[in-house]
PDB file of N, CA and C in Angstrom:
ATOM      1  N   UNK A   1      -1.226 -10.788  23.483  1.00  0.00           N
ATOM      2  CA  UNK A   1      -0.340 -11.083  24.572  1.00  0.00           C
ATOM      3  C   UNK A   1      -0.868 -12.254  25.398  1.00  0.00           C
ATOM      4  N   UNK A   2      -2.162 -12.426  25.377  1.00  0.00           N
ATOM      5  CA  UNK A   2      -3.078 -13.146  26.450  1.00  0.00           C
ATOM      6  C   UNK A   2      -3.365 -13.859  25.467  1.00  0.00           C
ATOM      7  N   UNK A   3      -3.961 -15.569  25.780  1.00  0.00           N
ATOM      8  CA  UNK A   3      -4.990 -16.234  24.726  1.00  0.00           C
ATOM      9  C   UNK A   3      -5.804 -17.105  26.020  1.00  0.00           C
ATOM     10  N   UNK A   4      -6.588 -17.461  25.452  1.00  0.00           N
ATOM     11  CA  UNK A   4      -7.699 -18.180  26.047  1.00  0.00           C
ATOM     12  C   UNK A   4      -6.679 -19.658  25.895  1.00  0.00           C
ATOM     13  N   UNK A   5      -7.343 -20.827  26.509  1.00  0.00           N
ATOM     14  CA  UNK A   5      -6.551 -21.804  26.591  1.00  0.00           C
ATOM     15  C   UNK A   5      -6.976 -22.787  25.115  1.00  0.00           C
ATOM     16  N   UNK A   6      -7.585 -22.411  24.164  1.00  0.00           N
ATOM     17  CA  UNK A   6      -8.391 -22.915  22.758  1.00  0.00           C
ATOM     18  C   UNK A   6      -7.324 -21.686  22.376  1.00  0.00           C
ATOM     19  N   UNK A   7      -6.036 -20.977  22.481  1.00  0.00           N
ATOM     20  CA  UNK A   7      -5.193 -20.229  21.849  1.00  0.00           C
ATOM     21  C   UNK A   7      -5.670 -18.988  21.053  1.00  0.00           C
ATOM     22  N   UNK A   8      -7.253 -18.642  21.470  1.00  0.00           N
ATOM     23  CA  UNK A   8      -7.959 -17.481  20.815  1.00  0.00           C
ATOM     24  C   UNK A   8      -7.827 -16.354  21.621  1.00  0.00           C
ATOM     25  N   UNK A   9      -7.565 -14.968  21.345  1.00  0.00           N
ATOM     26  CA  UNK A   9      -7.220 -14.154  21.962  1.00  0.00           C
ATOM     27  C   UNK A   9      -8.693 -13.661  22.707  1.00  0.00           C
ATOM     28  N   UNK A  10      -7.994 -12.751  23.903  1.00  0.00           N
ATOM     29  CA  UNK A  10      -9.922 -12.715  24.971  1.00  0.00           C
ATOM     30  C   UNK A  10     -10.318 -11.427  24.007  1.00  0.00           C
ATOM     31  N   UNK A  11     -11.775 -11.636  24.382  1.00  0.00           N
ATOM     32  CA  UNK A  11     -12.403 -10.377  23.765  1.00  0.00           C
ATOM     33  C   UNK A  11     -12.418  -9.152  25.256  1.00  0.00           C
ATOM     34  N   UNK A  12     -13.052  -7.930  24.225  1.00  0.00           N
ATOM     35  CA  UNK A  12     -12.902  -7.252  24.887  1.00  0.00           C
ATOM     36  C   UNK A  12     -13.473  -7.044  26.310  1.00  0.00           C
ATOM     37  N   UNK A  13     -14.785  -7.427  26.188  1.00  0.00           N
ATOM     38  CA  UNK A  13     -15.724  -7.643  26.827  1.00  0.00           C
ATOM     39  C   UNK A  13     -15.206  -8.591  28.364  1.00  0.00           C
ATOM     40  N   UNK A  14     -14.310  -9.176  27.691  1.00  0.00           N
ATOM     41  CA  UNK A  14     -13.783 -10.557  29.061  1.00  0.00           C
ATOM     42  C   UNK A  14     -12.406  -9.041  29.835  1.00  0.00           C
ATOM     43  N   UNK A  15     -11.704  -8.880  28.880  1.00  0.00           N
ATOM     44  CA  UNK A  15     -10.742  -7.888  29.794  1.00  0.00           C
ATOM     45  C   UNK A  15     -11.359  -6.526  30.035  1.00  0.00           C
ATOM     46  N   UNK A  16     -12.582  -6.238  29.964  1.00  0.00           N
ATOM     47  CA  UNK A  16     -13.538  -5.443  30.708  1.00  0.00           C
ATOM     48  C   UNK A  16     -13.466  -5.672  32.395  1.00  0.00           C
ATOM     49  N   UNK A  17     -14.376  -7.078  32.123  1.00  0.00           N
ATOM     50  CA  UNK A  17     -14.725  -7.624  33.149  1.00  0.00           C
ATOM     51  C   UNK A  17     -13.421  -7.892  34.295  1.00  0.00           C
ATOM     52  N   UNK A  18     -12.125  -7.941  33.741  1.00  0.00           N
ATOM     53  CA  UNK A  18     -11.129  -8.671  34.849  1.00  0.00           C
ATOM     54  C   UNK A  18     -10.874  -7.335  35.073  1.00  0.00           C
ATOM     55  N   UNK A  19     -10.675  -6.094  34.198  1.00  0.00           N
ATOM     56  CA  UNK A  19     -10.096  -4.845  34.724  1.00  0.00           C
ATOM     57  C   UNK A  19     -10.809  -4.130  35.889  1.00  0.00           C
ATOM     58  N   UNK A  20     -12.079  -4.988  35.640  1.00  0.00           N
ATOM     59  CA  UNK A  20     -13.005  -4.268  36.737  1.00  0.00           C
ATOM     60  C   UNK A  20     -12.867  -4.260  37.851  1.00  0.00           C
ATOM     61  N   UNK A  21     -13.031  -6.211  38.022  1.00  0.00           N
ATOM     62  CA  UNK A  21     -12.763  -6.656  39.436  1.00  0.00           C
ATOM     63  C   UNK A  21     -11.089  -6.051  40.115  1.00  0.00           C
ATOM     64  N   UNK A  22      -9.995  -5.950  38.990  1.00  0.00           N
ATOM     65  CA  UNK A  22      -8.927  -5.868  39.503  1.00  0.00           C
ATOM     66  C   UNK A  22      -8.784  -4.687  40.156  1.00  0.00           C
ATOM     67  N   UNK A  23      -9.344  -3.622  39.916  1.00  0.00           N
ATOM     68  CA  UNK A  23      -9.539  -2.191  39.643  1.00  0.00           C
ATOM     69  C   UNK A  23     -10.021  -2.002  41.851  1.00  0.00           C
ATOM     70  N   UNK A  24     -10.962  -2.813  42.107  1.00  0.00           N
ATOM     71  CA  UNK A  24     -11.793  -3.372  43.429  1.00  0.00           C
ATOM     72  C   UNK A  24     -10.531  -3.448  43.898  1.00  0.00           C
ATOM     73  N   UNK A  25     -10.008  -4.657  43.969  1.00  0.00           N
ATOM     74  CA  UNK A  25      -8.789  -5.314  44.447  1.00  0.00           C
ATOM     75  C   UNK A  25      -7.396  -4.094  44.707  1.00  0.00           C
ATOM     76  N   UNK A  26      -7.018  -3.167  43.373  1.00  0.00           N
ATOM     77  CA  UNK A  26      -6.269  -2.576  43.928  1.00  0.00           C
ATOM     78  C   UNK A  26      -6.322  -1.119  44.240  1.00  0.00           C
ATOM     79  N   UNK A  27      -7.662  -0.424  44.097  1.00  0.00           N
ATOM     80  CA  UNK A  27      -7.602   0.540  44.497  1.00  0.00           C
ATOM     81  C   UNK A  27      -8.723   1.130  45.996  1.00  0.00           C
ATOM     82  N   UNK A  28      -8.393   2.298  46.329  1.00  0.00           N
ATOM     83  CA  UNK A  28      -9.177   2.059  47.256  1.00  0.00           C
ATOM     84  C   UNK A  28     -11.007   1.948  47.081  1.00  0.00           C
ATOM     85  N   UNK A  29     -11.465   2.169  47.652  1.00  0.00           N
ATOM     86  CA  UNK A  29     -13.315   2.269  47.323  1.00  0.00           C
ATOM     87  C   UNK A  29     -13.239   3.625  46.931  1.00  0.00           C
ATOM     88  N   UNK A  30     -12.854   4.761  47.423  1.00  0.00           N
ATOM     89  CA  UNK A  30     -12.642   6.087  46.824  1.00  0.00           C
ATOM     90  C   UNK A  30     -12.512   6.051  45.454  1.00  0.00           C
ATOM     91  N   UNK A  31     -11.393   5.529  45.174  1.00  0.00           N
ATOM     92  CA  UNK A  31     -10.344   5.604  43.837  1.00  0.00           C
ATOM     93  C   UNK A  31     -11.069   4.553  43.025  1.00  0.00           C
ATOM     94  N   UNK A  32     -12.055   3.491  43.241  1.00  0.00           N
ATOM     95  CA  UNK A  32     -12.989   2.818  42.374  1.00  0.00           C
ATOM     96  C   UNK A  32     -13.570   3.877  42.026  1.00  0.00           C
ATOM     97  N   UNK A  33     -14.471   4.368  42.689  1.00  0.00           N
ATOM     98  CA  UNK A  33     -15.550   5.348  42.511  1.00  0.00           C
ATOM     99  C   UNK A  33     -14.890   6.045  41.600  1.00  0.00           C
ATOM    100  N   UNK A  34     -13.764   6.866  41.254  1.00  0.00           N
ATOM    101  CA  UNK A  34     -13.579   7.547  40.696  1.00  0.00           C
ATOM    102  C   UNK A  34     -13.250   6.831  39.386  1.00  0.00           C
ATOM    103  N   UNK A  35     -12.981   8.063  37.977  1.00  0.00           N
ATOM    104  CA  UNK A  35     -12.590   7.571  36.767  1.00  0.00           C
ATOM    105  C   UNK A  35     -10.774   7.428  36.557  1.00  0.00           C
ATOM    106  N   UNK A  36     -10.022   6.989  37.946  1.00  0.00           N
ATOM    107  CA  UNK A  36      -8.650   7.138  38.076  1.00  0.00           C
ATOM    108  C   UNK A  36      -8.823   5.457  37.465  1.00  0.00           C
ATOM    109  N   UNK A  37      -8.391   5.367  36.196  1.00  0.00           N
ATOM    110  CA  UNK A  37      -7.746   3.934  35.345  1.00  0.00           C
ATOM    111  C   UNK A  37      -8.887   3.232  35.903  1.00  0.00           C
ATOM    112  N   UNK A  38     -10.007   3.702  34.709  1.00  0.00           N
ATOM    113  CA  UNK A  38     -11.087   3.278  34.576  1.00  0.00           C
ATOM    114  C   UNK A  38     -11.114   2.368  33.107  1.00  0.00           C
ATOM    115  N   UNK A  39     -10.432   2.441  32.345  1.00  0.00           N
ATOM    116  CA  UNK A  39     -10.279   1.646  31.173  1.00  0.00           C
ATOM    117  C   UNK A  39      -8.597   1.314  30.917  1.00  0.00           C
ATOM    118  N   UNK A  40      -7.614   0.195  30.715  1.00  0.00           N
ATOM    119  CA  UNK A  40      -6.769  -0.311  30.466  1.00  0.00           C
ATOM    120  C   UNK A  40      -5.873   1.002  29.945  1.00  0.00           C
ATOM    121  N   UNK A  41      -6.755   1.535  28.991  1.00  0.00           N
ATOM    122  CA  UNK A  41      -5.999   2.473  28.255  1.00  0.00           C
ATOM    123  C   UNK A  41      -5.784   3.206  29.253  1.00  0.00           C
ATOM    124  N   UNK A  42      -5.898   3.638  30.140  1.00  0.00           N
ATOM    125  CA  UNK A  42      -5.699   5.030  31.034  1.00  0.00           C
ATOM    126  C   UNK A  42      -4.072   4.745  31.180  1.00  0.00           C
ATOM    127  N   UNK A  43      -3.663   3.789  31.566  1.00  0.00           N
ATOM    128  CA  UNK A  43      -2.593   3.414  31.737  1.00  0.00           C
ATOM    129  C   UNK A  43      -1.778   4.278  31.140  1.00  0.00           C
ATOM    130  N   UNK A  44      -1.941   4.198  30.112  1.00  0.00           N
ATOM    131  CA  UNK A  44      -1.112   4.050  28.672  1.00  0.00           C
ATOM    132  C   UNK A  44      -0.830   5.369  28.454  1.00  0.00           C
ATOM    133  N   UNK A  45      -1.910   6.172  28.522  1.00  0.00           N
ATOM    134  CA  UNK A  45      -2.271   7.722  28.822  1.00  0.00           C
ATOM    135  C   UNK A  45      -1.795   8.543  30.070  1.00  0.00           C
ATOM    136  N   UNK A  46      -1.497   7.220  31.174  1.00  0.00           N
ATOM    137  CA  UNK A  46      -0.914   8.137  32.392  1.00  0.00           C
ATOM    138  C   UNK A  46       0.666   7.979  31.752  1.00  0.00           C
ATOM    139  N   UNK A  47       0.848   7.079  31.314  1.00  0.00           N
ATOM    140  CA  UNK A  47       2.673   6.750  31.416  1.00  0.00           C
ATOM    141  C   UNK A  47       3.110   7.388  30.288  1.00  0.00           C
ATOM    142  N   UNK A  48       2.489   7.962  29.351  1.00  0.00           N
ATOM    143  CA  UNK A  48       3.369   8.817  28.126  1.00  0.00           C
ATOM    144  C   UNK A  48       3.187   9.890  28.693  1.00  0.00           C
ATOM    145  N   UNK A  49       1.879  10.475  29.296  1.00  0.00           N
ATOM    146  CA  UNK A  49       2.045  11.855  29.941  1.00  0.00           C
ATOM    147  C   UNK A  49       3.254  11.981  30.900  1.00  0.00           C
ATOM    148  N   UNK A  50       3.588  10.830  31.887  1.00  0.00           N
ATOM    149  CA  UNK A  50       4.703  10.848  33.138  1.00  0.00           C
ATOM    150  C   UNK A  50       5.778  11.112  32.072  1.00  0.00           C
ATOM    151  N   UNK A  51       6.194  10.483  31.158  1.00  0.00           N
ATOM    152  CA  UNK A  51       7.317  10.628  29.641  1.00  0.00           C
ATOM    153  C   UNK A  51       7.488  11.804  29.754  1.00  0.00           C
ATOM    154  N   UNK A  52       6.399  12.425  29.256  1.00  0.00           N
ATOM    155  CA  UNK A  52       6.467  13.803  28.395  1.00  0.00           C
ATOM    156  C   UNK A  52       6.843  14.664  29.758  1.00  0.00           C
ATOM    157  N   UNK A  53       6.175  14.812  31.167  1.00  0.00           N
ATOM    158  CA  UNK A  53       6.580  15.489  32.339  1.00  0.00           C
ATOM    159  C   UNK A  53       7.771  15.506  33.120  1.00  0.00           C
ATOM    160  N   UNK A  54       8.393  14.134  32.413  1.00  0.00           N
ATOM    161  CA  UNK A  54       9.595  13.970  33.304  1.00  0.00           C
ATOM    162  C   UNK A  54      10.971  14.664  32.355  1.00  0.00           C
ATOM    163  N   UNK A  55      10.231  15.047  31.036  1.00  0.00           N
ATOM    164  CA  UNK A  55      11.314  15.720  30.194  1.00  0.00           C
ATOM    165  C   UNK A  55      11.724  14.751  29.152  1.00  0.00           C
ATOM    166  N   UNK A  56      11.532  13.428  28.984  1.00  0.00           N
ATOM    167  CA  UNK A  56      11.073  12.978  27.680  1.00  0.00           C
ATOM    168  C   UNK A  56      10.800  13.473  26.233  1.00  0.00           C
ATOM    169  N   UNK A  57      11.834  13.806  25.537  1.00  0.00           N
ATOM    170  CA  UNK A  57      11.427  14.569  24.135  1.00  0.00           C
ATOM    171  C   UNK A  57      10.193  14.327  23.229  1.00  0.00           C
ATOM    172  N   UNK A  58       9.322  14.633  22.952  1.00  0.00           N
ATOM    173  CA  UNK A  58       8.350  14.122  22.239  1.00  0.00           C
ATOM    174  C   UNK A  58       8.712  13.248  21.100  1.00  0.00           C
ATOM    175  N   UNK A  59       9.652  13.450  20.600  1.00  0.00           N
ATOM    176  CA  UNK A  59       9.857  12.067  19.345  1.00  0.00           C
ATOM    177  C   UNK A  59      10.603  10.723  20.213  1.00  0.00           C
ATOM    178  N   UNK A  60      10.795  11.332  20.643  1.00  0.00           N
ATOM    179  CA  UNK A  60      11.131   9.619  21.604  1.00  0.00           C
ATOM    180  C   UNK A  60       9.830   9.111  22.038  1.00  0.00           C
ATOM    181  N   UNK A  61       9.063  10.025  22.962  1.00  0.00           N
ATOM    182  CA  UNK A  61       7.891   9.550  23.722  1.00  0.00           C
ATOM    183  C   UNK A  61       7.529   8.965  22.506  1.00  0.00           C
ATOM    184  N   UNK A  62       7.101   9.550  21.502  1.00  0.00           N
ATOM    185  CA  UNK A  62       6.002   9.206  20.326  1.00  0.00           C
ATOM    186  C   UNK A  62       6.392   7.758  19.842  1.00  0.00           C
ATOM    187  N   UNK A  63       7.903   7.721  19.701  1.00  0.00           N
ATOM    188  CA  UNK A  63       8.075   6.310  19.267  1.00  0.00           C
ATOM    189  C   UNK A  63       8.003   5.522  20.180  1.00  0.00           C
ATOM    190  N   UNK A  64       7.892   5.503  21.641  1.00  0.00           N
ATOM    191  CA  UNK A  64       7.657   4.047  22.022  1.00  0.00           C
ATOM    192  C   UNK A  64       6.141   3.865  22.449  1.00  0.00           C
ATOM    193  N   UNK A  65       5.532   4.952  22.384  1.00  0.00           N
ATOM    194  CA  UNK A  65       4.118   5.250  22.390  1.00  0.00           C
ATOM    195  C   UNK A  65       3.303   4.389  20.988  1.00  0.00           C
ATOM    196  N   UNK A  66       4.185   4.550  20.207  1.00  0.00           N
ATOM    197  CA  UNK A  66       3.495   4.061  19.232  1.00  0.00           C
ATOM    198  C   UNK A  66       3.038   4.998  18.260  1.00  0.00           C
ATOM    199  N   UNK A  67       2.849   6.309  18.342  1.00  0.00           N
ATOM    200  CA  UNK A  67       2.627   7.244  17.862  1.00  0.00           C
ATOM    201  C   UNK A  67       3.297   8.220  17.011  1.00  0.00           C
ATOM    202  N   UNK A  68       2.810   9.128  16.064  1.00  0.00           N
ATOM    203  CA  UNK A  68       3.666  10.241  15.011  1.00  0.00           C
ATOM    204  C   UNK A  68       3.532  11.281  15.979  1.00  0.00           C
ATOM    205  N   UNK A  69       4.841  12.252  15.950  1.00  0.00           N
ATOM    206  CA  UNK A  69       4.740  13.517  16.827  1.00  0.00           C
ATOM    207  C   UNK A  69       3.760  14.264  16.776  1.00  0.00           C
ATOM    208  N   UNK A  70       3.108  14.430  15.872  1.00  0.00           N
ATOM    209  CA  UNK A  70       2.361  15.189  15.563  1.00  0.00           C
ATOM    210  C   UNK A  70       0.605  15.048  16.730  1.00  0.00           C
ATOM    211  N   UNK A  71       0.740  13.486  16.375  1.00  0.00           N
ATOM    212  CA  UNK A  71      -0.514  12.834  17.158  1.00  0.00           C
ATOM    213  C   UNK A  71      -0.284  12.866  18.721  1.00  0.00           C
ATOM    214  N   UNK A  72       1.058  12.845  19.430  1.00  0.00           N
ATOM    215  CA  UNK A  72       1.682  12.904  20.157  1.00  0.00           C
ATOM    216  C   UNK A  72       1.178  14.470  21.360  1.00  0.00           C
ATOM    217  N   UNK A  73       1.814  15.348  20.332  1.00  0.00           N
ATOM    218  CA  UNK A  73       1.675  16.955  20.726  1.00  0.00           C
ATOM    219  C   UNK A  73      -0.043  17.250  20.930  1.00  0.00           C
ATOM    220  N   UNK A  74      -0.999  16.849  20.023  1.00  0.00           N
ATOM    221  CA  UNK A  74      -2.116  17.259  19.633  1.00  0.00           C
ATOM    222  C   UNK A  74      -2.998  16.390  21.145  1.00  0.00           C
ATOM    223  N   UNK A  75      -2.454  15.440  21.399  1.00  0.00           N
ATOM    224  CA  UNK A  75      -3.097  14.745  22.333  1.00  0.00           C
ATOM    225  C   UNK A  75      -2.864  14.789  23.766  1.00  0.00           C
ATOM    226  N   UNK A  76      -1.505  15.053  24.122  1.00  0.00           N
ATOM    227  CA  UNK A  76      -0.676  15.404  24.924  1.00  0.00           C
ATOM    228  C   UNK A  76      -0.179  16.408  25.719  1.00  0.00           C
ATOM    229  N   UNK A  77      -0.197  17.258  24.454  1.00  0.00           N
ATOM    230  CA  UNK A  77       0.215  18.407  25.151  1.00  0.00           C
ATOM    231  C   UNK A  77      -0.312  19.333  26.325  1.00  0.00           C
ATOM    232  N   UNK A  78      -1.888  19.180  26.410  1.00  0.00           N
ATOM    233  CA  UNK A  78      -2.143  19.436  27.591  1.00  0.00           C
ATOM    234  C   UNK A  78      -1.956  18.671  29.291  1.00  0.00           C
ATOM    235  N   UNK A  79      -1.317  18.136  29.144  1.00  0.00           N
ATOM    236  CA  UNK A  79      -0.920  17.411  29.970  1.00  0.00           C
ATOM    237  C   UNK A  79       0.597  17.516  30.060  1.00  0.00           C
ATOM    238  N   UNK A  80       1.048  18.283  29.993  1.00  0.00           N
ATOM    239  CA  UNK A  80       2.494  19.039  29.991  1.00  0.00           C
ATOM    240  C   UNK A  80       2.318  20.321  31.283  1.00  0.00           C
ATOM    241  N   UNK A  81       2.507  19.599  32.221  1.00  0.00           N
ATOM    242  CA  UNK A  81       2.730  20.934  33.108  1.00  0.00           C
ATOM    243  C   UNK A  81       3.784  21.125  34.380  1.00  0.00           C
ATOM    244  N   UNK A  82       4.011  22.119  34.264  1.00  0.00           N
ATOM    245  CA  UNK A  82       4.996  22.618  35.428  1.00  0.00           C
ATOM    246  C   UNK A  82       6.388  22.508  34.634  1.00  0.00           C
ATOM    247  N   UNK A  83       6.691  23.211  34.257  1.00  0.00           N
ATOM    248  CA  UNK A  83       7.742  22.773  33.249  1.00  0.00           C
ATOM    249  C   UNK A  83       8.738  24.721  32.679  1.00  0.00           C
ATOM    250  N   UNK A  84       7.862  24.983  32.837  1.00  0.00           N
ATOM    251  CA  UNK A  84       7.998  26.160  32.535  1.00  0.00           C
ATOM    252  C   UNK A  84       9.456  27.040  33.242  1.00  0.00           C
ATOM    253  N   UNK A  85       9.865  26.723  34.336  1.00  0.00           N
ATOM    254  CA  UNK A  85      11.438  27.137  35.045  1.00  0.00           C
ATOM    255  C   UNK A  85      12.427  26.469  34.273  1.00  0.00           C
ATOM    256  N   UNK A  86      11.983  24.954  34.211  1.00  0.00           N
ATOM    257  CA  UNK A  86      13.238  24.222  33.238  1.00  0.00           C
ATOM    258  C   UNK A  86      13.252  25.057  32.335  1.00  0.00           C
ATOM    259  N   UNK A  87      12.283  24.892  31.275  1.00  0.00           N
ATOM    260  CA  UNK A  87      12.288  25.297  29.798  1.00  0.00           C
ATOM    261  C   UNK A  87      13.398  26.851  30.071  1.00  0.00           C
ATOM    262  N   UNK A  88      12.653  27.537  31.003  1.00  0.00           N
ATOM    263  CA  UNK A  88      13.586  29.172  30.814  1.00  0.00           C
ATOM    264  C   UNK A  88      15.032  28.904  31.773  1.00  0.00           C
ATOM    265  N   UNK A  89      15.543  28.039  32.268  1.00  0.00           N
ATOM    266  CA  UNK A  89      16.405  27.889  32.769  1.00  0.00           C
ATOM    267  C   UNK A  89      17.552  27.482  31.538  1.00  0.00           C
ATOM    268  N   UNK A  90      16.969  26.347  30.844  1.00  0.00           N
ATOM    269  CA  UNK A  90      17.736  25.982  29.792  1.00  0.00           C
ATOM    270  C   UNK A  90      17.634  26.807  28.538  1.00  0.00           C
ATOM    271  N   UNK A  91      16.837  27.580  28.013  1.00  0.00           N
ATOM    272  CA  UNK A  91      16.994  28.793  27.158  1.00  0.00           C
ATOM    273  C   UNK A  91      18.027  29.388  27.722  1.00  0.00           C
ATOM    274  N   UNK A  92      18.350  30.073  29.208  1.00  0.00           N
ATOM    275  CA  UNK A  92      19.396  31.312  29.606  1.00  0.00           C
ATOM    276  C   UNK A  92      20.643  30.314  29.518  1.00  0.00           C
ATOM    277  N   UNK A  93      20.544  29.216  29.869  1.00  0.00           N
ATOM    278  CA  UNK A  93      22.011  28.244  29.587  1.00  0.00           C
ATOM    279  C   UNK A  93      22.262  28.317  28.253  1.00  0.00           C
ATOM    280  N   UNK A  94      21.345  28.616  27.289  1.00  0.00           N
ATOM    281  CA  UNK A  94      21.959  27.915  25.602  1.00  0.00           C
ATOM    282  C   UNK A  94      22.451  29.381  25.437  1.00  0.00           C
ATOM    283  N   UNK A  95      21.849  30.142  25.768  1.00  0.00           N
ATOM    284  CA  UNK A  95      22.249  32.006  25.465  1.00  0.00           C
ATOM    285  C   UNK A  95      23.398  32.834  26.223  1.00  0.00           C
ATOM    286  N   UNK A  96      23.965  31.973  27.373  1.00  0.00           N
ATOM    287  CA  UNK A  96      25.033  32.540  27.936  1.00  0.00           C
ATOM    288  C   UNK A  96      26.494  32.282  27.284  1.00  0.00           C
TER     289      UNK A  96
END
């Protein structure tokens, strides 16, 4: 997505370093300290979990995730919570 201005893509090591400083910049000194999107990927990991919580079907999530359902559920699924009124709300709707 990014290239260096010689059109070579950055290493990892360089978007280490900018995630770091950026990390300073937008969170508080608390929320540095902590491991809240401590690596790029966290991102990635908060926003399919928000998917999957907001009621997001897992084969959808999985496909724009990038992922097979399977890898999806196995990784994910603990991070599925509060959900449990919908789920039995919409069971007594499919059964009435």
């Amino acid at each position: 997505m990014f290239v260096t201005g010689g059109g070579q893509s950055f290493s990892g090591s360089a978007y280490a370093q900018v995630w770091k400083r950026a990390r300073v910049l937008a969170l508080t000194p608390d929320q540095v300290e902590s491991p809240l999107a401590a690596r790029p990927y966290d991102l990635r990991h908060a926003a399919v979990s928000l998917w999957l919580n907001a009621g997001v079907h897992a084969p959808e999530a999985a496909e724009r995730a990038g992922h097979g359902v399977e890898v999806m559920l196995r990784v994910y699924a603990k991070c599925i919570d509060g959900q449990r009124d919908v789920a039995n709300q919409r069971i007594e709707d499919a059964l009435a």
